[in-house]
PDB file of N, CA and C in Angstrom:
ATOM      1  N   UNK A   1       4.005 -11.928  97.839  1.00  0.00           N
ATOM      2  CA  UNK A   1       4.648 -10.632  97.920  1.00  0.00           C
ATOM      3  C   UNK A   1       3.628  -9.574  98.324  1.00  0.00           C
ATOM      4  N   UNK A   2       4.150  -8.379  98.965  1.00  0.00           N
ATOM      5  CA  UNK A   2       3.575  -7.365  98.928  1.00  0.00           C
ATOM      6  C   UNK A   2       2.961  -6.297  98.373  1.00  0.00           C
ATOM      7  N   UNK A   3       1.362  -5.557  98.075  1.00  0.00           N
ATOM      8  CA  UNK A   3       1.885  -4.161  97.247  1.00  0.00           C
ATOM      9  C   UNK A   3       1.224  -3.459  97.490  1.00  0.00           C
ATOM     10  N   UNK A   4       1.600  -2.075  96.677  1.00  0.00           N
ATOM     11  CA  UNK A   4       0.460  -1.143  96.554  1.00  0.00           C
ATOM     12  C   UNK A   4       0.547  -0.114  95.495  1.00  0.00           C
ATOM     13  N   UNK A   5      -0.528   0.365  95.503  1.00  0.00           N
ATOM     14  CA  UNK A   5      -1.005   1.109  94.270  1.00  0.00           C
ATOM     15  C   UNK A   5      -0.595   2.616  95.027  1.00  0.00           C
ATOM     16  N   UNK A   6      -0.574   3.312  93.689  1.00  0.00           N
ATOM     17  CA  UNK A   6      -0.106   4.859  94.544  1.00  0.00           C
ATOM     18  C   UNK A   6      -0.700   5.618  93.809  1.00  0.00           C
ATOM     19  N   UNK A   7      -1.556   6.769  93.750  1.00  0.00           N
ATOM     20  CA  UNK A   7      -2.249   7.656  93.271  1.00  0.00           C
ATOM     21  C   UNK A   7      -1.442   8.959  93.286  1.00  0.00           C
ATOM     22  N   UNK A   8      -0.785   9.138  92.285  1.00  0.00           N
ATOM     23  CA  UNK A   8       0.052  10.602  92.100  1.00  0.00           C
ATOM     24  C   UNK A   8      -1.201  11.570  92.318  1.00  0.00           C
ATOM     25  N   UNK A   9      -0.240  12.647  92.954  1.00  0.00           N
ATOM     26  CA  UNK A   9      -1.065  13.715  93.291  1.00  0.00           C
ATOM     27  C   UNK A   9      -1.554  14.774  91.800  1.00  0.00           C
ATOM     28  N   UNK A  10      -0.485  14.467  91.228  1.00  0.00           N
ATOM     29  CA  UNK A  10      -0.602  15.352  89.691  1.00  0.00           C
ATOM     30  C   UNK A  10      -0.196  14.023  88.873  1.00  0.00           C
ATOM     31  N   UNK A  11      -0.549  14.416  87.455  1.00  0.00           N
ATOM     32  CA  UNK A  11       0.269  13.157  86.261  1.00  0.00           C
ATOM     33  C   UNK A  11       1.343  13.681  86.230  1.00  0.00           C
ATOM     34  N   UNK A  12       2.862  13.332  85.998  1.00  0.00           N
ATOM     35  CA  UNK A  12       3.950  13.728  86.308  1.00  0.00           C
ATOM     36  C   UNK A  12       5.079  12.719  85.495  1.00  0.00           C
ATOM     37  N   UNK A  13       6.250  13.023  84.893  1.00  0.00           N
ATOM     38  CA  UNK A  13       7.159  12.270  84.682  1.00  0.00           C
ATOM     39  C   UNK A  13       7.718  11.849  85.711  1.00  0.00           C
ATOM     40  N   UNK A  14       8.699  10.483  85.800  1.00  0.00           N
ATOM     41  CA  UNK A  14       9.049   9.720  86.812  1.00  0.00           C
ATOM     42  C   UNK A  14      10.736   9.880  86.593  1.00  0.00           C
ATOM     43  N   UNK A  15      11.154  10.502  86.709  1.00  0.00           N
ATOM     44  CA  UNK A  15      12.773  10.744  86.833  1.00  0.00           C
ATOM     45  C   UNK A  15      13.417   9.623  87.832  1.00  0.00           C
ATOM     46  N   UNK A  16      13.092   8.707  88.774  1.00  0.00           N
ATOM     47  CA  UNK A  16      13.617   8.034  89.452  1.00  0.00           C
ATOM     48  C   UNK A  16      12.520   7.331  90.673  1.00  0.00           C
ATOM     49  N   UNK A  17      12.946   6.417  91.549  1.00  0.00           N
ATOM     50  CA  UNK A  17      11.961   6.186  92.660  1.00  0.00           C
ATOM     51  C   UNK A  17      12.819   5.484  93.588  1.00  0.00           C
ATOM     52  N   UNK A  18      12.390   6.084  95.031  1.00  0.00           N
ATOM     53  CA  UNK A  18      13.116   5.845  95.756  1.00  0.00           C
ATOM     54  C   UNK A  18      12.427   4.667  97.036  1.00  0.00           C
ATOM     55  N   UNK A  19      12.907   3.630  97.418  1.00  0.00           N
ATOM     56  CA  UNK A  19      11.948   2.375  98.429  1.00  0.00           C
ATOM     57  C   UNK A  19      13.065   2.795  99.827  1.00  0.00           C
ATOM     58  N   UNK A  20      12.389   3.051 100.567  1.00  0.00           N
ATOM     59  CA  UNK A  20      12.864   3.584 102.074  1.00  0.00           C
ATOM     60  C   UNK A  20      12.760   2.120 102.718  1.00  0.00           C
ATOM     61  N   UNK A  21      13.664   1.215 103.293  1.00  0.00           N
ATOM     62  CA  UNK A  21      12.950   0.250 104.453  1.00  0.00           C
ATOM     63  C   UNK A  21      13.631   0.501 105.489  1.00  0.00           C
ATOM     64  N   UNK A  22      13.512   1.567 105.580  1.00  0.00           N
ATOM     65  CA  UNK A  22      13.927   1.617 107.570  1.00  0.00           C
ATOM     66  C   UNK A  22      12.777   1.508 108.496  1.00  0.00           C
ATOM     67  N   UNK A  23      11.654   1.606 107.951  1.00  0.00           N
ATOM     68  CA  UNK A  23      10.634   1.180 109.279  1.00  0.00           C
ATOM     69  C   UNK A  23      10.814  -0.267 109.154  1.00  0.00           C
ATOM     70  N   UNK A  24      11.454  -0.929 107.901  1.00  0.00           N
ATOM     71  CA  UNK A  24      11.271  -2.712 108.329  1.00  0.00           C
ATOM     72  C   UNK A  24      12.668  -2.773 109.164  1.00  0.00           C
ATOM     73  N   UNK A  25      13.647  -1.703 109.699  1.00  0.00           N
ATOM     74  CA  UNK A  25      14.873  -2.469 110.100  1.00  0.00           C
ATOM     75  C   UNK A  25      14.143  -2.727 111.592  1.00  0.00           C
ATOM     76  N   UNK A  26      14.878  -4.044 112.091  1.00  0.00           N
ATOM     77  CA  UNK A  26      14.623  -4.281 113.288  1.00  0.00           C
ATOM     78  C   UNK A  26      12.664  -5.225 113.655  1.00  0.00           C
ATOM     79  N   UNK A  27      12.036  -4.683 112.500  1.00  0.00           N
ATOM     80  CA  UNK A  27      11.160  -5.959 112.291  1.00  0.00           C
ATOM     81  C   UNK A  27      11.184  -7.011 111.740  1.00  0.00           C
ATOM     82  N   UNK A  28      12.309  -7.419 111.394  1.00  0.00           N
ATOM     83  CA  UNK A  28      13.088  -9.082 110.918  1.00  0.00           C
ATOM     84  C   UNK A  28      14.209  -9.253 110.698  1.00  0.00           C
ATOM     85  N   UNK A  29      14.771 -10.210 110.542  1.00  0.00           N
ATOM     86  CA  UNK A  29      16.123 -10.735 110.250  1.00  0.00           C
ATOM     87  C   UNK A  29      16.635  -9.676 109.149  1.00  0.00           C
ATOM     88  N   UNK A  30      17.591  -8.985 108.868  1.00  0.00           N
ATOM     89  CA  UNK A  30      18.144  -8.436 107.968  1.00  0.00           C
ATOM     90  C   UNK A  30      18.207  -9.033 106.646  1.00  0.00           C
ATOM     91  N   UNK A  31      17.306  -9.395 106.311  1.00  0.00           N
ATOM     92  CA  UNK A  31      17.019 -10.415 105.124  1.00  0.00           C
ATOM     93  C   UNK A  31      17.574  -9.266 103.570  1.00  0.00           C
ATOM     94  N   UNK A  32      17.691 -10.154 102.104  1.00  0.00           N
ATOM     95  CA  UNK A  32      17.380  -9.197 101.431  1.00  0.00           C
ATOM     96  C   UNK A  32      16.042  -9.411 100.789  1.00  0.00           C
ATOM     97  N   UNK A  33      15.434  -8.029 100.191  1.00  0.00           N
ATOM     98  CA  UNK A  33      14.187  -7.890  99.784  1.00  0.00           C
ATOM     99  C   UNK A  33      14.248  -7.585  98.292  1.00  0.00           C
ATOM    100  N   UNK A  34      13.560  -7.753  97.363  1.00  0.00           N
ATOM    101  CA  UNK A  34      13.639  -7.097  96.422  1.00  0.00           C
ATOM    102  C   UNK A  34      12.000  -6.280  95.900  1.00  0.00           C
ATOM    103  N   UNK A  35      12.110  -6.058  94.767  1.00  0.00           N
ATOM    104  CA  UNK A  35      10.792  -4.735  94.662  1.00  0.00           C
ATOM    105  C   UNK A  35      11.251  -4.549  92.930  1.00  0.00           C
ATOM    106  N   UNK A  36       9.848  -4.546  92.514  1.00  0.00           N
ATOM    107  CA  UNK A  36      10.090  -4.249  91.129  1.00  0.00           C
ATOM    108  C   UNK A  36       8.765  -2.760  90.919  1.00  0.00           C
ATOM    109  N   UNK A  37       8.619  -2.371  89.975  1.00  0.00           N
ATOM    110  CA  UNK A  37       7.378  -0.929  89.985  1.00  0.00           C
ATOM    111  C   UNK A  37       7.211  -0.510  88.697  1.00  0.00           C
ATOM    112  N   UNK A  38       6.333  -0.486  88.522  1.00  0.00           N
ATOM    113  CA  UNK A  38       4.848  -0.551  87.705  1.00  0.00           C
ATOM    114  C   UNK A  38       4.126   0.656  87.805  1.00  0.00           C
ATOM    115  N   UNK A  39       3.648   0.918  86.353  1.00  0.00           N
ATOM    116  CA  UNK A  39       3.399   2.471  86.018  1.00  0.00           C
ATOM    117  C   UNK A  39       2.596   2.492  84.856  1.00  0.00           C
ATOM    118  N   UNK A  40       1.640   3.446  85.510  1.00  0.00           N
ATOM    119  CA  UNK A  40       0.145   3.623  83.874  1.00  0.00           C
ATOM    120  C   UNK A  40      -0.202   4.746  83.760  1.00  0.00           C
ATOM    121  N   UNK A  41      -0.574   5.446  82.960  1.00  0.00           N
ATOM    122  CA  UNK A  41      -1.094   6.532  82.839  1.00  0.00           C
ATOM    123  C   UNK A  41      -2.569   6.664  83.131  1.00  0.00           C
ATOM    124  N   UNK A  42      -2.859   7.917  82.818  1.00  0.00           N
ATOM    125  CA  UNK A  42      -4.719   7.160  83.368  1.00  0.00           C
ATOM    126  C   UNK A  42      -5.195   6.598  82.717  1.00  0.00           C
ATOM    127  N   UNK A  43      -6.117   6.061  83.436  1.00  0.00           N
ATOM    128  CA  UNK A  43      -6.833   4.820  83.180  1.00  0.00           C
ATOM    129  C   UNK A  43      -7.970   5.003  83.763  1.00  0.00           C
ATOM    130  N   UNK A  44      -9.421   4.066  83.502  1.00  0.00           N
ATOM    131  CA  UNK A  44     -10.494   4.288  84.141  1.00  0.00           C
ATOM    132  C   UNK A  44     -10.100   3.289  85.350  1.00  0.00           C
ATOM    133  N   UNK A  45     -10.132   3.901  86.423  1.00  0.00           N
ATOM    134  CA  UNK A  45      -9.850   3.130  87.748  1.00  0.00           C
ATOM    135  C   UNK A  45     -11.101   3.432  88.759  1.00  0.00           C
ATOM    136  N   UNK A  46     -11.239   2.116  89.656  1.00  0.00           N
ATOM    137  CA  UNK A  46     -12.461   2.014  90.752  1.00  0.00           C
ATOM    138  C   UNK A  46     -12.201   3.427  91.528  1.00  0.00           C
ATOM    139  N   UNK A  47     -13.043   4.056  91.868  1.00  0.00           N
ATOM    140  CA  UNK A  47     -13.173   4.855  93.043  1.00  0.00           C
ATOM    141  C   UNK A  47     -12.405   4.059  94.797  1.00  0.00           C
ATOM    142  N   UNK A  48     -11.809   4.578  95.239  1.00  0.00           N
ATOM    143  CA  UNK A  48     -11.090   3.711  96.451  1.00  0.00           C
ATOM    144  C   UNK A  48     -11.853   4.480  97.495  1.00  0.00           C
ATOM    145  N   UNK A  49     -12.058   3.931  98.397  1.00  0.00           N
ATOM    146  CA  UNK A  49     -12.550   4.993  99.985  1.00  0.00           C
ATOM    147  C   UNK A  49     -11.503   4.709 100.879  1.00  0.00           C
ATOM    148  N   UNK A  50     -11.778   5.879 101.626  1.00  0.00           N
ATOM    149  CA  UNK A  50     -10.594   5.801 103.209  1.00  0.00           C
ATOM    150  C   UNK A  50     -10.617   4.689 103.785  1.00  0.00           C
ATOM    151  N   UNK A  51      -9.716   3.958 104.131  1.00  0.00           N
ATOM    152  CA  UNK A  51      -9.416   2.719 105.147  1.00  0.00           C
ATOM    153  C   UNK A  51      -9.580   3.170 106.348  1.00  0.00           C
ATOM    154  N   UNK A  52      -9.996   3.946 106.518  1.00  0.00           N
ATOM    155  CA  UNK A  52     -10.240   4.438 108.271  1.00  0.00           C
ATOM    156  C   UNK A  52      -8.671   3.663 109.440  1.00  0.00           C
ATOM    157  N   UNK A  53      -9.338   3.066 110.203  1.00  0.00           N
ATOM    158  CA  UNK A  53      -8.655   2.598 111.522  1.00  0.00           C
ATOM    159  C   UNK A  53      -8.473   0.769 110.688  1.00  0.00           C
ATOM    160  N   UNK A  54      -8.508   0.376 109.238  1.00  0.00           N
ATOM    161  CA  UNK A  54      -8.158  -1.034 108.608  1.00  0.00           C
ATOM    162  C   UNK A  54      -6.775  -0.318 108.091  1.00  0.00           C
ATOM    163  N   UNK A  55      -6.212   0.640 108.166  1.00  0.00           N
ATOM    164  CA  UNK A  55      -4.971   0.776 107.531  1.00  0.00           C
ATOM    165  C   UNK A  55      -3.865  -0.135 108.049  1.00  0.00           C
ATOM    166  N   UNK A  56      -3.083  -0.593 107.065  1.00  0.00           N
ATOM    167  CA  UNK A  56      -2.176  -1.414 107.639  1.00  0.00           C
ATOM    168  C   UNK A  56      -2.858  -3.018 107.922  1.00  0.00           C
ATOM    169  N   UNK A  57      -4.027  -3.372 107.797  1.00  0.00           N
ATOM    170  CA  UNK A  57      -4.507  -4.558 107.382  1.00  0.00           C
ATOM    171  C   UNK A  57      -5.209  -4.662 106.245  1.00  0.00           C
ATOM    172  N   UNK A  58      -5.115  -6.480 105.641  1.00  0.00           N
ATOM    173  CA  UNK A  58      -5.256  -7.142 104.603  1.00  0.00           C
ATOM    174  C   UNK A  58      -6.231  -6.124 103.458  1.00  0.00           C
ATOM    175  N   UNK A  59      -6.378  -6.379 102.039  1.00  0.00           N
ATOM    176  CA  UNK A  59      -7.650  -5.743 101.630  1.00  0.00           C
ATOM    177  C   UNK A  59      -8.767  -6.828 101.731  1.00  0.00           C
ATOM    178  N   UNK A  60      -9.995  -6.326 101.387  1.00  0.00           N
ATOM    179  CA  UNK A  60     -11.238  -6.660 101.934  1.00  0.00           C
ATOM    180  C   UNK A  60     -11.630  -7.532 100.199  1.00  0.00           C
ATOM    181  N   UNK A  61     -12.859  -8.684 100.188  1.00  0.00           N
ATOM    182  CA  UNK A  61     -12.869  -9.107  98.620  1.00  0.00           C
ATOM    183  C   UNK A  61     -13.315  -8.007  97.664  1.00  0.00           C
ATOM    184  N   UNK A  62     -13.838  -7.072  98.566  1.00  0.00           N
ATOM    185  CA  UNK A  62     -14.283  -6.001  97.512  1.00  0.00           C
ATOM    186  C   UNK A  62     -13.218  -5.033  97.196  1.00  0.00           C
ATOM    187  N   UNK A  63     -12.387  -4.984  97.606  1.00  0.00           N
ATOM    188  CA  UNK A  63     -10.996  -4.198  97.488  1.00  0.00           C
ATOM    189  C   UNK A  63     -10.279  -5.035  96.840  1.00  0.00           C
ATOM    190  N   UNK A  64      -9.964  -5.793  96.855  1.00  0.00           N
ATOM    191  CA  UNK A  64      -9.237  -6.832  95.841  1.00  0.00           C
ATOM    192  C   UNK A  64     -10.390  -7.052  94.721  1.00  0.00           C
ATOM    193  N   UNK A  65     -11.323  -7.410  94.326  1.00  0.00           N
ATOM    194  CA  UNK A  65     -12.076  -7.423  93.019  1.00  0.00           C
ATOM    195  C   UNK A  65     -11.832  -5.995  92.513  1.00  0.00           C
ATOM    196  N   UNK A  66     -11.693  -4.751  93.124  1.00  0.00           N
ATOM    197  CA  UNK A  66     -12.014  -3.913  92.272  1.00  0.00           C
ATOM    198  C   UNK A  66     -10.028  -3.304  91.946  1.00  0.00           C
ATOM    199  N   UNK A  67      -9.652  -3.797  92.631  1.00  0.00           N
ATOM    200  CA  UNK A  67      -7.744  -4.152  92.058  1.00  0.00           C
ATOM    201  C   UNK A  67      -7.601  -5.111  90.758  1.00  0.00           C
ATOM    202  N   UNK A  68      -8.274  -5.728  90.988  1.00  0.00           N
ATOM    203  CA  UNK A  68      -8.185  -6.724  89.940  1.00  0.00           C
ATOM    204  C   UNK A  68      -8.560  -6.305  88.198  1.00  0.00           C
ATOM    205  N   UNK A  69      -9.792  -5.544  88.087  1.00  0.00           N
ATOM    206  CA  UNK A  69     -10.237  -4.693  87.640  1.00  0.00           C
ATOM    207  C   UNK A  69      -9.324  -4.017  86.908  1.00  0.00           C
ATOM    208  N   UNK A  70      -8.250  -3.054  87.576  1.00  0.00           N
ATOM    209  CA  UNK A  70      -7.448  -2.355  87.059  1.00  0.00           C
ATOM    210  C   UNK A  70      -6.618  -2.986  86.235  1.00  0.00           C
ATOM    211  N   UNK A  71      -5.922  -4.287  86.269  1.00  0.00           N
ATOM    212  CA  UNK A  71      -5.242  -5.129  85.824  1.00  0.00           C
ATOM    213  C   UNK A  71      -3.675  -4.228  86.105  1.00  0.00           C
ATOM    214  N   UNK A  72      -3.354  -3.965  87.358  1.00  0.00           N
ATOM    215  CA  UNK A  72      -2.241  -3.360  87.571  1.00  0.00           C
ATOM    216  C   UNK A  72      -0.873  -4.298  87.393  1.00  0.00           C
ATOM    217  N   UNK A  73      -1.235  -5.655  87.263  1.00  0.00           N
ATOM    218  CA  UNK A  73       0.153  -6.601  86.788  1.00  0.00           C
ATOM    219  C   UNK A  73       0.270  -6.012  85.735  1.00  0.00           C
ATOM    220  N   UNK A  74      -0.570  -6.033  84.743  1.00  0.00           N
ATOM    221  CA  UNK A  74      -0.051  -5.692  83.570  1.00  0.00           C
ATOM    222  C   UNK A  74       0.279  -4.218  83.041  1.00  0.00           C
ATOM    223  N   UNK A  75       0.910  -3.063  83.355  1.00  0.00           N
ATOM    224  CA  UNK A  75       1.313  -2.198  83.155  1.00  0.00           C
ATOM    225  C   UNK A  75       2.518  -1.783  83.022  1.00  0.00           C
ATOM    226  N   UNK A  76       3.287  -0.516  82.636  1.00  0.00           N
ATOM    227  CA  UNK A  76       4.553  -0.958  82.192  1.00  0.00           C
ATOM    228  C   UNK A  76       5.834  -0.727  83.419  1.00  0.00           C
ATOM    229  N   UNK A  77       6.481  -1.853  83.275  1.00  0.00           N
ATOM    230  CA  UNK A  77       7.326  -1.937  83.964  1.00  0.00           C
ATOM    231  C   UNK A  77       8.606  -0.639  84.310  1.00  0.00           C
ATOM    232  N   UNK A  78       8.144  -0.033  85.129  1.00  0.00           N
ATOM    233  CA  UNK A  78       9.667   0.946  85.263  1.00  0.00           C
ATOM    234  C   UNK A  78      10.509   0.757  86.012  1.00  0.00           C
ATOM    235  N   UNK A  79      10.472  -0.349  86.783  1.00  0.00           N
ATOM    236  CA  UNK A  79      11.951  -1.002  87.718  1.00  0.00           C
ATOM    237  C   UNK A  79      11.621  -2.330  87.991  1.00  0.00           C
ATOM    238  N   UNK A  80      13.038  -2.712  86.736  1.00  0.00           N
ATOM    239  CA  UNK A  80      12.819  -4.365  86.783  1.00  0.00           C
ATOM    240  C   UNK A  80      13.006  -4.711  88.120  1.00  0.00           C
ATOM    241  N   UNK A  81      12.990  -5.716  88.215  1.00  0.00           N
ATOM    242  CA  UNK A  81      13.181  -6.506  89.966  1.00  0.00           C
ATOM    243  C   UNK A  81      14.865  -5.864  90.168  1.00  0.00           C
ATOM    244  N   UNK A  82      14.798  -5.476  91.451  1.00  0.00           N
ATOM    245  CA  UNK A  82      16.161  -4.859  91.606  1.00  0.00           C
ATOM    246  C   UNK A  82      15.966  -5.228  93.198  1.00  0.00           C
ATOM    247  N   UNK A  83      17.255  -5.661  93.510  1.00  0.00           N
ATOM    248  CA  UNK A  83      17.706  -6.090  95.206  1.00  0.00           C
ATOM    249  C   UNK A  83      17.679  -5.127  95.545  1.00  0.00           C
ATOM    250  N   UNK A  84      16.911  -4.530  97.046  1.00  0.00           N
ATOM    251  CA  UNK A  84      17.069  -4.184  98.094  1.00  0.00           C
ATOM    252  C   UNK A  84      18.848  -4.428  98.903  1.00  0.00           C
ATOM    253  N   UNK A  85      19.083  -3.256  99.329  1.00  0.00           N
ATOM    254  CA  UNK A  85      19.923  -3.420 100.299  1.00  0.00           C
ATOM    255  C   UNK A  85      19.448  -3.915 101.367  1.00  0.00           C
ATOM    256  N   UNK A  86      19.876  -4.665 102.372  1.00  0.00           N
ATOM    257  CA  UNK A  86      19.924  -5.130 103.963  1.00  0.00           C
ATOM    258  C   UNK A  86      18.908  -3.967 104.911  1.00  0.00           C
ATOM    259  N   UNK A  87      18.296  -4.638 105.094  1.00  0.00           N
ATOM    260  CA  UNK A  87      17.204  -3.639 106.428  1.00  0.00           C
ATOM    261  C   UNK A  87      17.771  -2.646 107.542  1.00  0.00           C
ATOM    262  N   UNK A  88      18.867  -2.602 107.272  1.00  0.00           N
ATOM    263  CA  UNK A  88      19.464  -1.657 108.322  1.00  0.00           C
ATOM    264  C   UNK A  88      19.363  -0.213 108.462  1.00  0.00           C
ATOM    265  N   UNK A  89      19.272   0.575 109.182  1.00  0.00           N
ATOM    266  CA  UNK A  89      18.859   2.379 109.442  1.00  0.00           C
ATOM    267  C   UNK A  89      19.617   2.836 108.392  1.00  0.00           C
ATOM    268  N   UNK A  90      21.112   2.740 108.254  1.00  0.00           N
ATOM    269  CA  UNK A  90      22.218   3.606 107.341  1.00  0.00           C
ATOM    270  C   UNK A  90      22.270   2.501 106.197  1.00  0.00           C
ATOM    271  N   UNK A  91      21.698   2.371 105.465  1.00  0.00           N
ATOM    272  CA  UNK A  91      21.659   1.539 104.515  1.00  0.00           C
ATOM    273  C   UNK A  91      19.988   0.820 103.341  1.00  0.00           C
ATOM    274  N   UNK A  92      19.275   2.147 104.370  1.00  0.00           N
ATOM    275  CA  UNK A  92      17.607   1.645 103.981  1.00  0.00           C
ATOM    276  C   UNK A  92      17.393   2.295 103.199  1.00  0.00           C
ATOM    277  N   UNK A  93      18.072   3.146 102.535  1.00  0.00           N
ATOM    278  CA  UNK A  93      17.413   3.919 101.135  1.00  0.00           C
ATOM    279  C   UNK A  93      18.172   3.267 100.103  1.00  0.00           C
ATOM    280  N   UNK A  94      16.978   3.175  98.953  1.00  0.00           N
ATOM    281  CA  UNK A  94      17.481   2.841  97.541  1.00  0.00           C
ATOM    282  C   UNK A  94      16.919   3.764  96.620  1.00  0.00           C
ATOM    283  N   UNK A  95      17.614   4.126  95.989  1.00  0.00           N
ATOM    284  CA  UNK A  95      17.302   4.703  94.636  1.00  0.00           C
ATOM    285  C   UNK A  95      17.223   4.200  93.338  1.00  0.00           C
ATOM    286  N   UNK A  96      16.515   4.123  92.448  1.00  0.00           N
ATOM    287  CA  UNK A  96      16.581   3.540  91.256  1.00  0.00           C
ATOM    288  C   UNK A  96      16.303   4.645  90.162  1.00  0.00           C
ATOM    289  N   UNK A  97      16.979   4.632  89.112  1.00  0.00           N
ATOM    290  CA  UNK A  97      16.770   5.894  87.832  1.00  0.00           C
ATOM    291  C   UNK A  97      15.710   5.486  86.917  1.00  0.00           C
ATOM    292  N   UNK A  98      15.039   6.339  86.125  1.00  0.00           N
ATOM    293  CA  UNK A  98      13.737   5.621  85.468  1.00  0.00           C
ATOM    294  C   UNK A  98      14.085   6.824  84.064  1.00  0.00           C
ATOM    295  N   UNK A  99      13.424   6.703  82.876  1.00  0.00           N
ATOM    296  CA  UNK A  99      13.538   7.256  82.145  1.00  0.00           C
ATOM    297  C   UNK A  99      12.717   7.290  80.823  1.00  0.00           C
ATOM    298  N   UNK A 100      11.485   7.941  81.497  1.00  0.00           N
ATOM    299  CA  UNK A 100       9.855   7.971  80.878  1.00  0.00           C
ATOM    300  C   UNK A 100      10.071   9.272  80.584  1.00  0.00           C
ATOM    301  N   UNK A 101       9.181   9.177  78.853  1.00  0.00           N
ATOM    302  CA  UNK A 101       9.394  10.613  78.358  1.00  0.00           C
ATOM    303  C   UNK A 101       7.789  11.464  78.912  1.00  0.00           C
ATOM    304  N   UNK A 102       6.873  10.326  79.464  1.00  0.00           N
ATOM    305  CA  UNK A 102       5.494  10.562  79.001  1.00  0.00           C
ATOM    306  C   UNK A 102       5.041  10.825  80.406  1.00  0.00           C
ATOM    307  N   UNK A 103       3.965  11.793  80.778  1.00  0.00           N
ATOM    308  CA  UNK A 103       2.999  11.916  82.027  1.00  0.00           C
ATOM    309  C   UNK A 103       2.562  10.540  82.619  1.00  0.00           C
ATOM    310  N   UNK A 104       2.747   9.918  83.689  1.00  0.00           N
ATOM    311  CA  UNK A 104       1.742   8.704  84.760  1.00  0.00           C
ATOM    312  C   UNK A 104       1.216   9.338  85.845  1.00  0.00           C
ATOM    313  N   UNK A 105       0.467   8.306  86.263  1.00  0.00           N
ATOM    314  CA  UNK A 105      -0.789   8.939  87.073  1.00  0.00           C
ATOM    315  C   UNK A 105      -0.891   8.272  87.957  1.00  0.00           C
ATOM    316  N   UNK A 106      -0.339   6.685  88.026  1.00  0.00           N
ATOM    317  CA  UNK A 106      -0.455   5.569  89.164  1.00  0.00           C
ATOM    318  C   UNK A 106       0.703   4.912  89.176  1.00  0.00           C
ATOM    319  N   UNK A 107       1.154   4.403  90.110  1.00  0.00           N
ATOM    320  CA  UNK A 107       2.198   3.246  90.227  1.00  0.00           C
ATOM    321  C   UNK A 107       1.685   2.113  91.313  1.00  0.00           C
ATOM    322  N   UNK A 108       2.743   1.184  90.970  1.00  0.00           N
ATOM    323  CA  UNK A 108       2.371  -0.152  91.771  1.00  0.00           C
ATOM    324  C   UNK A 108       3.700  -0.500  91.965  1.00  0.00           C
ATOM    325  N   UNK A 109       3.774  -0.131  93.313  1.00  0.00           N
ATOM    326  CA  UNK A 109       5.038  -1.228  94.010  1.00  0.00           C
ATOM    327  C   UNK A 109       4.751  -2.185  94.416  1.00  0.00           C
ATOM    328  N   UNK A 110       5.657  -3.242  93.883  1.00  0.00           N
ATOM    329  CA  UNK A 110       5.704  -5.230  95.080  1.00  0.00           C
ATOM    330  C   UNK A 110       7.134  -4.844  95.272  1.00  0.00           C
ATOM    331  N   UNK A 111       6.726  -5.576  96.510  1.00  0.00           N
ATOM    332  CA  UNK A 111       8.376  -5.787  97.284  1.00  0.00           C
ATOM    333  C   UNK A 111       7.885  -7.347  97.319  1.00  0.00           C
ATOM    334  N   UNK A 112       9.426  -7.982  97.821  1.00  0.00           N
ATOM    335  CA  UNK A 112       9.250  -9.744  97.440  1.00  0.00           C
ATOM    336  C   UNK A 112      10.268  -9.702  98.879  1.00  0.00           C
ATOM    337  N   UNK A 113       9.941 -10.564  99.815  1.00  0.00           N
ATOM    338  CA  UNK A 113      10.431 -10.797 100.826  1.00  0.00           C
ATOM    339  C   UNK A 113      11.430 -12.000 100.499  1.00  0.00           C
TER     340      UNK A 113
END
C-alpha cells in the first residue's frame, strides 16, 4: 500500500478528512481503493528535508529508517479502513467524519489499491 505522513500547519482538532482521487481517474482501471488514517499528537519526530526534483519518487533508506523511528503504524486510528468510491472525476471525493476532542499535529494516510 501507499502513504504519507502530513505535517499540520498548526495542532488542530480533526472534525473530518477528506481523500480526493481525481488525479488517479484515468490512471487505471476504475478499480476500488480503500484508505484508512492515522493521527498523533506531537511527538519527537526526525527533522524531514525538501525532496527537491525526487518528489513523487520512492523514499530513500534514510527516509524510511527515520519513518520507522516515528512508529507511525502505531498511532491512533481516526478512519477505520473505509472504501473509496470508483476513480471517476464526479465521484472522486470522499468524506469521512472524525470526532477527536484533543489537538494533532501529524497524520498518516495509506490508501490500499
Amino acid at each position: 500500500h501507499d502513504w504519507c505522513i502530513i505535517h499540520l500547519g498548526v495542532p488542530g482538532i480533526v472534525r473530518g478528512f477528506e481523500v480526493n482521487t481525481s488525479f488517479f481517474a484515468g490512471n487505471c482501471a476504475p478499480l476500488t481503493d480503500w484508505v484508512c488514517v492515522y493521527i498523533t499528537p506531537a511527538v519527537d519526530l526526525p527533522e524531514f528535508w525538501p525532496r527537491g526534483d525526487r518528489i513523487g519518487t520512492a523514499a530513500s533508506d534514510e527516509e524510511l529508517k527515520a519513518v520507522r523511528k516515528m512508529k507511525s503504524d502505531e498511532w491512533t486510528l481516526l478512519v477505520p479502513m473505509k472504501e473509496l468510491k470508483p476513480r471517476y472525476l464526479d465521484t472522486s471525493h470522499n468524506y469521512f467524519s472524525a470526532s477527536c476532542k484533543r489537538e494533532w499535529t501529524h497524520i498518516r494516510l495509506n490508501i490500499y489499491p
